[in-house]
Each structure stands twice: as C-alpha cells, then as structure tokens.
N, C-alpha and C. Protein backbone atom coordinates (compact mmCIF):
# COMPACT_ATOMS: atom_id res chain seq x y z
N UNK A 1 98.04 173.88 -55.14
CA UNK A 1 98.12 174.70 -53.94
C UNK A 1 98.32 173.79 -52.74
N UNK A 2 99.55 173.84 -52.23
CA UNK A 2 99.35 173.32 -50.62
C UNK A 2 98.93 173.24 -49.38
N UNK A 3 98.79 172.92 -48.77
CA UNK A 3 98.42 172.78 -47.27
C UNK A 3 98.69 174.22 -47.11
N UNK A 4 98.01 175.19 -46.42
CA UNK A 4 98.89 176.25 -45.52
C UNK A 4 99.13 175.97 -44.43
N UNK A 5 99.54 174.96 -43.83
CA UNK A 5 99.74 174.35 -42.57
C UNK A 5 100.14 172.82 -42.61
N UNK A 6 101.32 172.59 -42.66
CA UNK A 6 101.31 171.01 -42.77
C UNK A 6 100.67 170.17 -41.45
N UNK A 7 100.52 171.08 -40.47
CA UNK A 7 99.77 170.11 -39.08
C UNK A 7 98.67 170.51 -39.21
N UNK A 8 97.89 171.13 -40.59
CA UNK A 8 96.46 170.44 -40.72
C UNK A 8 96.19 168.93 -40.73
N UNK A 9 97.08 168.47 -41.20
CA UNK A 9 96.69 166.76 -41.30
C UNK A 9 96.71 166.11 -40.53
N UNK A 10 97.21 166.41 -39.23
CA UNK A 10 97.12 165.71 -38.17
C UNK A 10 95.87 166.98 -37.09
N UNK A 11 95.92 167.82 -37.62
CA UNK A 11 94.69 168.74 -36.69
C UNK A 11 93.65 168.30 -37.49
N UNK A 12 93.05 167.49 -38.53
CA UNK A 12 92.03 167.08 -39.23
C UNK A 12 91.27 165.50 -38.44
N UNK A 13 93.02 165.32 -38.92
CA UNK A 13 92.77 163.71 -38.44
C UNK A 13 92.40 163.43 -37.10
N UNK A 14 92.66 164.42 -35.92
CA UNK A 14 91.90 164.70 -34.51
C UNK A 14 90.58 164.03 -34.50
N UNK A 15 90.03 165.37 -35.39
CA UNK A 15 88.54 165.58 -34.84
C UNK A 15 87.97 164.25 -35.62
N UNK A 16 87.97 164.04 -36.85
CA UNK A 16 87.20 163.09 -37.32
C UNK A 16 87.62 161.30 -36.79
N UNK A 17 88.50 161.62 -36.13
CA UNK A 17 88.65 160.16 -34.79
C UNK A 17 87.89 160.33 -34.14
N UNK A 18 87.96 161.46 -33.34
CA UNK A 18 86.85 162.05 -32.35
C UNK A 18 85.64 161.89 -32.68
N UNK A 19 85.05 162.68 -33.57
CA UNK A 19 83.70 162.38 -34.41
C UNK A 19 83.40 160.58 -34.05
N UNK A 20 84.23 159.89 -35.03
CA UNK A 20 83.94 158.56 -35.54
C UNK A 20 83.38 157.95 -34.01
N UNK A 21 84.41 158.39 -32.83
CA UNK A 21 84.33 157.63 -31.36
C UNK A 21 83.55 157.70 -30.75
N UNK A 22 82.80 159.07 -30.53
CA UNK A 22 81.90 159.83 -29.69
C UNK A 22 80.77 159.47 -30.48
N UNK A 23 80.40 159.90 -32.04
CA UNK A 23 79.17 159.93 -32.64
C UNK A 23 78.38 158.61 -33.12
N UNK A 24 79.61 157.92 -34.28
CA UNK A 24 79.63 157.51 -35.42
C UNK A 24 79.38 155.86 -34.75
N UNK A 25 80.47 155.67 -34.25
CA UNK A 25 80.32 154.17 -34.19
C UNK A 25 79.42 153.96 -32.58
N UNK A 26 79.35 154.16 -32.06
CA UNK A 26 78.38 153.88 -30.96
C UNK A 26 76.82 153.72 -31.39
N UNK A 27 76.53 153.77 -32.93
CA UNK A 27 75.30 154.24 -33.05
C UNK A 27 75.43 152.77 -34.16
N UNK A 28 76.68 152.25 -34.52
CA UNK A 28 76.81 151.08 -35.49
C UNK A 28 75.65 149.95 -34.83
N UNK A 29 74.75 149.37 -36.03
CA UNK A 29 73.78 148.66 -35.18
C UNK A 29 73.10 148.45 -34.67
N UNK A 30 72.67 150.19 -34.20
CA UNK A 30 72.10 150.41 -32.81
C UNK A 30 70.85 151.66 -33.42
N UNK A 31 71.12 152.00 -34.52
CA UNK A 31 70.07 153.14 -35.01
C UNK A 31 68.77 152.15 -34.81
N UNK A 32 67.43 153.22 -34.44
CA UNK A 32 66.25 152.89 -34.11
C UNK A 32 65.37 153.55 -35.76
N UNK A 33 64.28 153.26 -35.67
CA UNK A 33 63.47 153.74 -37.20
C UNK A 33 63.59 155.27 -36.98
N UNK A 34 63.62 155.37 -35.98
CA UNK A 34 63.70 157.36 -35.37
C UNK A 34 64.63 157.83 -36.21
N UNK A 35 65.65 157.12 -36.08
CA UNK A 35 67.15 157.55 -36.00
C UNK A 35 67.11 157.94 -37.69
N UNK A 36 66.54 157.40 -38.87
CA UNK A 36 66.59 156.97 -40.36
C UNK A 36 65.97 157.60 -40.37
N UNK A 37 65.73 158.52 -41.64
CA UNK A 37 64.93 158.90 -42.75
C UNK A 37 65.87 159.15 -44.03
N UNK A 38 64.78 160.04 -45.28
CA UNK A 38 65.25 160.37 -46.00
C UNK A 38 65.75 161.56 -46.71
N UNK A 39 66.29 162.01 -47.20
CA UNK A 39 66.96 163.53 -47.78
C UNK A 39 66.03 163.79 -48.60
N UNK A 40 66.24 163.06 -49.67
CA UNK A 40 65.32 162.96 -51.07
C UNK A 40 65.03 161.57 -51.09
N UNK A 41 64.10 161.17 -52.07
CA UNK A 41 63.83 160.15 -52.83
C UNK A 41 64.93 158.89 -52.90
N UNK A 42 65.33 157.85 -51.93
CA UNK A 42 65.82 156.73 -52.17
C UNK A 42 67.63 157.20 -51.36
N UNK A 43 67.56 158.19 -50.75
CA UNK A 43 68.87 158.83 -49.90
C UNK A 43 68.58 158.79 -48.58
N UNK A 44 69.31 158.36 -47.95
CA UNK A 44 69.22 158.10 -46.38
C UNK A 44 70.14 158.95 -46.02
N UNK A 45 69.28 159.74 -45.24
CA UNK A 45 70.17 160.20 -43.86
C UNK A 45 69.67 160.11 -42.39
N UNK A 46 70.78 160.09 -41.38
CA UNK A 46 70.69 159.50 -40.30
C UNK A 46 70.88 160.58 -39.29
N UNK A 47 70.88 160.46 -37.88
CA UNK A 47 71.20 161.90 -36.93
C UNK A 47 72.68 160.88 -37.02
N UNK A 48 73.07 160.10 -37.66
CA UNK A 48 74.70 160.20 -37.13
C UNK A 48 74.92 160.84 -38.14
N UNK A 49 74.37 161.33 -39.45
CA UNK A 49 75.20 161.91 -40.63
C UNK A 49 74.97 163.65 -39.76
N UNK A 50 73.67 164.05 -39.39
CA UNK A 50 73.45 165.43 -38.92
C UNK A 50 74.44 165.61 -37.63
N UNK A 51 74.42 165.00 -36.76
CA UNK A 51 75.45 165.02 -35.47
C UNK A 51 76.61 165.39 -35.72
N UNK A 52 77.51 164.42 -36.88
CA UNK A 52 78.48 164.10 -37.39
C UNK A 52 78.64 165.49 -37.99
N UNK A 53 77.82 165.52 -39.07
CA UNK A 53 78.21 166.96 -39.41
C UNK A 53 78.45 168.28 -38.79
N UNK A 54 77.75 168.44 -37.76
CA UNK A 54 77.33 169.39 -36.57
C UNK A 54 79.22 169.30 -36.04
N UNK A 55 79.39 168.65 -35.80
CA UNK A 55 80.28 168.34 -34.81
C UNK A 55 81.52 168.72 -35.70
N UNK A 56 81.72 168.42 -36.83
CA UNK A 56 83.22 168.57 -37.54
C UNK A 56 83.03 170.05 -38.13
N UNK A 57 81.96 170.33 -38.28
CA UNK A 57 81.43 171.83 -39.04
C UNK A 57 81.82 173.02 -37.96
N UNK A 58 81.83 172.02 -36.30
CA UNK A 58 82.72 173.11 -35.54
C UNK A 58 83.71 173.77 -35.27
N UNK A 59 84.70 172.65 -35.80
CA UNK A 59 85.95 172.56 -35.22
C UNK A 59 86.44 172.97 -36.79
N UNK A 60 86.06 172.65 -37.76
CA UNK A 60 86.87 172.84 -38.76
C UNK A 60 87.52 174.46 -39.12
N UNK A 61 86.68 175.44 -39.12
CA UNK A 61 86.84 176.53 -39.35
C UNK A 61 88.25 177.27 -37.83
N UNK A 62 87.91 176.38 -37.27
CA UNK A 62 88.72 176.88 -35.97
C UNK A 62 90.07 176.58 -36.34
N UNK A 63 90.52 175.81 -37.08
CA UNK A 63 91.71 175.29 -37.31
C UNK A 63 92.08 176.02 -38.51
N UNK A 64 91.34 176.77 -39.34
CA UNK A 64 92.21 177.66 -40.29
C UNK A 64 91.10 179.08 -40.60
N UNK A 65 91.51 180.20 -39.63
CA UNK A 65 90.77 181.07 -39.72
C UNK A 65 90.24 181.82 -40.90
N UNK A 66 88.85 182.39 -41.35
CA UNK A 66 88.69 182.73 -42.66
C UNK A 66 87.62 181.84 -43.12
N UNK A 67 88.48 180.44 -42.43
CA UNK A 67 87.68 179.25 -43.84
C UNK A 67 86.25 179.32 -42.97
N UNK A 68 85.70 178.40 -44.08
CA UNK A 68 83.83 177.97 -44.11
C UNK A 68 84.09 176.53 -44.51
N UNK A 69 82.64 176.05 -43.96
CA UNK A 69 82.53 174.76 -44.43
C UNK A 69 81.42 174.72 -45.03
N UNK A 70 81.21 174.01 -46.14
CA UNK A 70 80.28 173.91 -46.95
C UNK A 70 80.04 171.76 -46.81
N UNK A 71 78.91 171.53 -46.36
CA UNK A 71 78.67 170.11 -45.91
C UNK A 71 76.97 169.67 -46.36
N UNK A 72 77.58 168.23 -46.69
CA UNK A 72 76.29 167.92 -47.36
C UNK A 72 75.13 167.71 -46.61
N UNK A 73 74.50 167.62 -45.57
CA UNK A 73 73.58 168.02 -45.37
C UNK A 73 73.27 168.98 -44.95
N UNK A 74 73.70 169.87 -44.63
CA UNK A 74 73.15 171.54 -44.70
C UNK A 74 72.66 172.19 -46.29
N UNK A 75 73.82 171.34 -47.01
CA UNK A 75 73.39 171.74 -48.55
C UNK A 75 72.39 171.05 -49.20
N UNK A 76 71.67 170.04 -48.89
CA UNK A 76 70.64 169.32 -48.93
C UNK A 76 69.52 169.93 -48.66
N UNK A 77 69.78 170.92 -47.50
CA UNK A 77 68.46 171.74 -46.46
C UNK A 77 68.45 172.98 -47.22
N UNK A 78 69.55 173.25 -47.52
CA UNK A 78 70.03 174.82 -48.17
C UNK A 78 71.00 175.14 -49.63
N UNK A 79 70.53 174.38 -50.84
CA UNK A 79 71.58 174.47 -51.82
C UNK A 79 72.46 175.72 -51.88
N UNK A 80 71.92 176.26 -51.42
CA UNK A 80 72.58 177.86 -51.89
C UNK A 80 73.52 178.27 -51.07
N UNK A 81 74.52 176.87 -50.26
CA UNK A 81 75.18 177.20 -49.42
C UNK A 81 76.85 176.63 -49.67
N UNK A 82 76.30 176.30 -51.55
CA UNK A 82 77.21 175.78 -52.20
C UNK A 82 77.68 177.19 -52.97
N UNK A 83 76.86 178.54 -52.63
CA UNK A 83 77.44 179.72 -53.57
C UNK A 83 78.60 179.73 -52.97
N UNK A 84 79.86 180.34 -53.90
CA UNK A 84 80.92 180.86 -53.46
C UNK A 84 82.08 179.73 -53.35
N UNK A 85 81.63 178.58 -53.39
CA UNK A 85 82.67 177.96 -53.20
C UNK A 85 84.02 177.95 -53.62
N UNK A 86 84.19 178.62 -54.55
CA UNK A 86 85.40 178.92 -55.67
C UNK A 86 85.79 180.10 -54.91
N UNK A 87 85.75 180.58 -53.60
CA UNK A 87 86.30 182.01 -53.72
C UNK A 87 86.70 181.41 -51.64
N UNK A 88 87.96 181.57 -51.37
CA UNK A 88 88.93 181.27 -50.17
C UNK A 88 88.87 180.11 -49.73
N UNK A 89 89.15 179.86 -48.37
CA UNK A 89 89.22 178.49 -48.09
C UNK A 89 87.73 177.98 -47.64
N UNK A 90 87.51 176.65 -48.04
CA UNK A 90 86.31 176.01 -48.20
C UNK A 90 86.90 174.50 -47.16
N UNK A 91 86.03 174.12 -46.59
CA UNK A 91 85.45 172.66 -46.28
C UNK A 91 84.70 171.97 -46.59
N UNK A 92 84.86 170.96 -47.35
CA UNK A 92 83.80 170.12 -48.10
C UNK A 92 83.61 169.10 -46.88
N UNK A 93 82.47 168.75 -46.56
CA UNK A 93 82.28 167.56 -45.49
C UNK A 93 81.38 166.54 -45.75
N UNK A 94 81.76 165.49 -46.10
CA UNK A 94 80.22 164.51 -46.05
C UNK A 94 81.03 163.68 -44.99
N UNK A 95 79.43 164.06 -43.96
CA UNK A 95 79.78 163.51 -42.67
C UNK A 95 79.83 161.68 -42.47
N UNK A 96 79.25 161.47 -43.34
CA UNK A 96 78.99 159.85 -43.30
C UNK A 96 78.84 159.66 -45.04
N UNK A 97 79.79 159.05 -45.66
CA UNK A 97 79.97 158.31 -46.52
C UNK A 97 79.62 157.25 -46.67
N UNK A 98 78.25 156.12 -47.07
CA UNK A 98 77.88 155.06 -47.10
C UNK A 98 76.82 155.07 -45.75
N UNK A 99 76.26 156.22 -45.70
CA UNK A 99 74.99 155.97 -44.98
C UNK A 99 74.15 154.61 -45.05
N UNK A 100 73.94 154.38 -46.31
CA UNK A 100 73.27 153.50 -46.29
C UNK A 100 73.68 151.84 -45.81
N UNK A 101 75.03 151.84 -45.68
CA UNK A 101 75.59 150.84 -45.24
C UNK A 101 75.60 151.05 -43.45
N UNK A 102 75.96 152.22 -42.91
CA UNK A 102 75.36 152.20 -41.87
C UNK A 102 73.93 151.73 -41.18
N UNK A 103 72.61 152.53 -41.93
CA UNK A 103 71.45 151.78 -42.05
C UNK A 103 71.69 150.43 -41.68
N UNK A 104 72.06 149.48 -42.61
CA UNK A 104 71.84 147.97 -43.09
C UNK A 104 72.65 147.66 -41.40
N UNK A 105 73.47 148.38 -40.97
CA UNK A 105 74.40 147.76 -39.98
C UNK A 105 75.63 147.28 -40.86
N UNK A 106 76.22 147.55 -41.66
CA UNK A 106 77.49 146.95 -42.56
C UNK A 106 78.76 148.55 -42.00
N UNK A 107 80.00 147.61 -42.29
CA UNK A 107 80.72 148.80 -41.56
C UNK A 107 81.72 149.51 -42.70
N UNK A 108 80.90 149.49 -43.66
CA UNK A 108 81.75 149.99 -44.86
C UNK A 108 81.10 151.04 -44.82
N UNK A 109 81.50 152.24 -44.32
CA UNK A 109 81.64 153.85 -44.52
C UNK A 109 82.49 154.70 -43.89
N UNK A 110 82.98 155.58 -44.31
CA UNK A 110 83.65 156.92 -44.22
C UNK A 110 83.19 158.23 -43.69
N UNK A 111 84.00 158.90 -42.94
CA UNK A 111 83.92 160.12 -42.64
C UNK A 111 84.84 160.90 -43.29
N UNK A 112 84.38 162.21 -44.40
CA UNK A 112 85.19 162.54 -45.55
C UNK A 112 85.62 163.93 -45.46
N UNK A 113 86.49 164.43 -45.87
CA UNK A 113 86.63 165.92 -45.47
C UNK A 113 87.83 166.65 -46.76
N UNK A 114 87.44 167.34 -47.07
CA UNK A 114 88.52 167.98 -48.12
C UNK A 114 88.52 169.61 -48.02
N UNK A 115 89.86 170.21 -48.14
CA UNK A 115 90.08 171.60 -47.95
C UNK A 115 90.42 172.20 -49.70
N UNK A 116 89.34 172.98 -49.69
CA UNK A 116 89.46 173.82 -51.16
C UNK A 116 89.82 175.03 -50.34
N UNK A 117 90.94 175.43 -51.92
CA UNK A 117 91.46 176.89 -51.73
C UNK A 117 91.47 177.59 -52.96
N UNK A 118 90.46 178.78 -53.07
CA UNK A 118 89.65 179.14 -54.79
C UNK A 118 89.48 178.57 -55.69
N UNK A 119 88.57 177.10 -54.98
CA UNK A 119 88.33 175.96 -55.93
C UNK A 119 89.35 175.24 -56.17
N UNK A 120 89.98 175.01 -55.58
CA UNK A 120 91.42 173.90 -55.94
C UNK A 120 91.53 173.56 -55.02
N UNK A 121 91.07 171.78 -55.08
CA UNK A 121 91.81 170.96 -53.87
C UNK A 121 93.02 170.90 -53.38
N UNK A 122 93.51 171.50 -51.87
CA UNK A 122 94.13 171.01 -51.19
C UNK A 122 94.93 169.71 -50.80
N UNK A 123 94.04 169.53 -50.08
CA UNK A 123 94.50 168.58 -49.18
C UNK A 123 92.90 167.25 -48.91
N UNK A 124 92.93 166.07 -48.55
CA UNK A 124 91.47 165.42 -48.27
C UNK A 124 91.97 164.34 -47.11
N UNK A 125 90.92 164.13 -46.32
CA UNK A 125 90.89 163.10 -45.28
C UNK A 125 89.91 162.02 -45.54
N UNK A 126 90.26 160.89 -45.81
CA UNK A 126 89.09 160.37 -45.56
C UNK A 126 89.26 158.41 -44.55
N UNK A 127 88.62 159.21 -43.35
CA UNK A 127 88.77 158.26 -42.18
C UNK A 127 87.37 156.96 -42.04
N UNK A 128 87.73 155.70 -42.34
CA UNK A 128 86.99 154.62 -41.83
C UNK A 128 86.78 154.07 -40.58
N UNK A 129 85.86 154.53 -39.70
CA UNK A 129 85.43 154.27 -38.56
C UNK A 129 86.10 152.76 -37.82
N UNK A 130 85.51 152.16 -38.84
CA UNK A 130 85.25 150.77 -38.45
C UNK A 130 86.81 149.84 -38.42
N UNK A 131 87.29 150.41 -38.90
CA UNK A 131 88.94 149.76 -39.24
C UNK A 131 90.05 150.20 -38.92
N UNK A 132 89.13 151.55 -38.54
CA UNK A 132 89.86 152.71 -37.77
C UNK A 132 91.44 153.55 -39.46
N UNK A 133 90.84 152.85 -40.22
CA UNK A 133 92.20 153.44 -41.75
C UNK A 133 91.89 154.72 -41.76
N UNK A 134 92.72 155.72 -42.28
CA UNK A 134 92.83 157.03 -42.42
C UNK A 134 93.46 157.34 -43.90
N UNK A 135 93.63 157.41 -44.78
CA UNK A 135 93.46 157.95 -45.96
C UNK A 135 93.81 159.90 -46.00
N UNK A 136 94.73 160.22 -46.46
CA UNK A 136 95.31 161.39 -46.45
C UNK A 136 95.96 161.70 -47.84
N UNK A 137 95.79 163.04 -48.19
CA UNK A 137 96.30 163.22 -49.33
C UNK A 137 96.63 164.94 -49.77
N UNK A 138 97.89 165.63 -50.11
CA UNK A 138 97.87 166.99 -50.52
C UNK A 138 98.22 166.75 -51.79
N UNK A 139 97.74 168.11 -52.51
CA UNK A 139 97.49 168.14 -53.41
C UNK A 139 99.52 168.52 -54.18
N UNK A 140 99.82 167.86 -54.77
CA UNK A 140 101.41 168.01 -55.31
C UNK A 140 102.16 167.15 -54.23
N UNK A 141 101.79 166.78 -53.35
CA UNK A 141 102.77 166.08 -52.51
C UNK A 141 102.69 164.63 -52.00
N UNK A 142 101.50 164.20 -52.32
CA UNK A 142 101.44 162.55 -52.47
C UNK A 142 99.54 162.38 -51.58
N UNK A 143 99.91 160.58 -51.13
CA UNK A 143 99.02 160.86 -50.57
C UNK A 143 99.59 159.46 -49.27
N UNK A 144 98.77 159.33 -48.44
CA UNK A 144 99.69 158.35 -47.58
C UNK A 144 98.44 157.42 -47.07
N UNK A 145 98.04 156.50 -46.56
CA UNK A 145 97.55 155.61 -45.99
C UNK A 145 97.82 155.09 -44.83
N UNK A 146 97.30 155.22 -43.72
CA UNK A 146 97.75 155.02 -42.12
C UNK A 146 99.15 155.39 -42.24
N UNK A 147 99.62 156.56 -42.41
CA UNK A 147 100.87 157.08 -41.97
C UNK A 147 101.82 156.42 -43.60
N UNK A 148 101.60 155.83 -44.34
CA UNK A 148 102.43 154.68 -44.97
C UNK A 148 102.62 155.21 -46.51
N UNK A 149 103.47 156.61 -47.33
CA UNK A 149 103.32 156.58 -48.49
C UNK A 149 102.24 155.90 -49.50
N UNK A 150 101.50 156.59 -50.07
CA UNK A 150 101.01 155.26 -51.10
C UNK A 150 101.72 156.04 -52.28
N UNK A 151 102.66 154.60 -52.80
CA UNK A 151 103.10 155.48 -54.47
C UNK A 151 102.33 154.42 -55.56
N UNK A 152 102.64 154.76 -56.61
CA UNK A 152 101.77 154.61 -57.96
C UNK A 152 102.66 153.66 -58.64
N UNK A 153 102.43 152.56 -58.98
CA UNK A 153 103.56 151.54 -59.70
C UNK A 153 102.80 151.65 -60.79
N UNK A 154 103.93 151.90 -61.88
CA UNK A 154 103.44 152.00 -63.25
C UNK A 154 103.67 150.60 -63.62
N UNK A 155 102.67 150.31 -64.83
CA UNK A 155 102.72 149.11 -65.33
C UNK A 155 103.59 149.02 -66.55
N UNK A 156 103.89 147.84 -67.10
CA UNK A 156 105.04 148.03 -67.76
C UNK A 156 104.23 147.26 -68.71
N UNK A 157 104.75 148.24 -70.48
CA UNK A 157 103.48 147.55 -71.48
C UNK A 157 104.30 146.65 -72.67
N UNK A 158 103.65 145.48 -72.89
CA UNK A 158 104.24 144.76 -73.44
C UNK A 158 103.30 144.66 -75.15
C-alpha cells in the first residue's frame, strides 16, 4: 500500500526536524536526575521521550485526516491503546529511539515514525538528531537516505 500522499514525506520530515530542534537536542547532555526515570524495570524514559512524543502525536494526525497515533509511551501508560491497530490509518511513534544513549549523553538515537494502513506498513521516517540523517522509506517504492536512493547490491555467489 502506498503513501496516500507523496508530500507526506516531506510533511513528516518537517515536524520531526522540528521536534529534534526545539525538544530533543537542547536537552543532549543537559538532562538533570529529574529529567530520567523509568517505564519498567531497566527502561528509561525521559521528558524528552514524553515532550517528544506530545509534540509529534500533534501534528501527525493533522497531516492525514482519520488517522491516530498509537506511540510508545502512551502505550506504556495505556496498553490498550495498541487495540485496533490493524483497522485505518495508524501512527506508530517512538519518540526517542536509544533513550538510553541519550541518558549516558552519547548521540546515537533516533526519532522514529511509521504510517500503517490496516496493518500494512506504509511508509517510515526515521530521523537522527545528532547528524541531522533522515532515513525514509515507502512501502513498494524504495527507500532513500538524506534525499539519496538507497539500492540493494546483490552479491554475486561463487
């Protein structure tokens, strides 16, 4: 299933710049013991993962009417907010990918985002703050890397 909108990918890629600028990286380094806790048992989450989420959980539905977002920490607070997912358009969000590398201060994490449509991936974003890379992909039509095709070189077997 495709995009129903091919300038979702650049109306995606907006906000989670935005996100990364405003929320995400201003906080690189800078989280206080306040700022940390845990979800469960040995899982960190941060107010940049809750912020983060808050913030893309707004805008997302605005950009393709109908849809919902379904995001991991709300579903953490509320499993049951994973019912239905198989039925119209869905937003999967984990607002911070490698929390825990945030924690430590390391700049290896992601802000992740994927559009289901009756359980079948779409389309996915997934933007690195720190390097500023963007990662894009629809589902039948490839996937690209900062604007740049990525194709698949087959190996040749001897």
């Amino acid at each position: 299933m495709p995009l129903p909108d091919a300038a979702l990918f650049d109306q995606v890629s907006d906000p989670l710049r935005d996100v990364a600028q405003r929320l995400v990286l201003p906080r690189l380094r800078r989280l206080r013991d306040a700022d940390v806790g845990e979800k469960a048992p040995g899982e960190w989450v941060t107010i940049v993962d809750r912020e983060a989420e808050a913030a893309l959980a707004a805008v997302l539905p605005r950009l393709l009417p109908g849809s919902r977002v379904v995001a991991e920490e709300a579903v953490a607070a509320q499993p049951s907010l994973r019912d239905g997912m198989g039925q119209g358009w869905v937003w999967l969000v984990d607002p911070l990918d490698g929390t825990a590398n945030l924690v430590r201060g390391h700049d290896d994490f992601a802000l992740m985002v994927a559009l289901l449509h009756n359980g079948l991936a779409c389309g996915s974003w997934i933007f690195a703050p720190a390097s500023g890379s963007l990662a894009v992909a629809e589902h039948g039509a490839g996937a690209w890397l900062d604007g740049a095709r990525v194709s698949q070189h087959r190996r040749s077997r001897h």
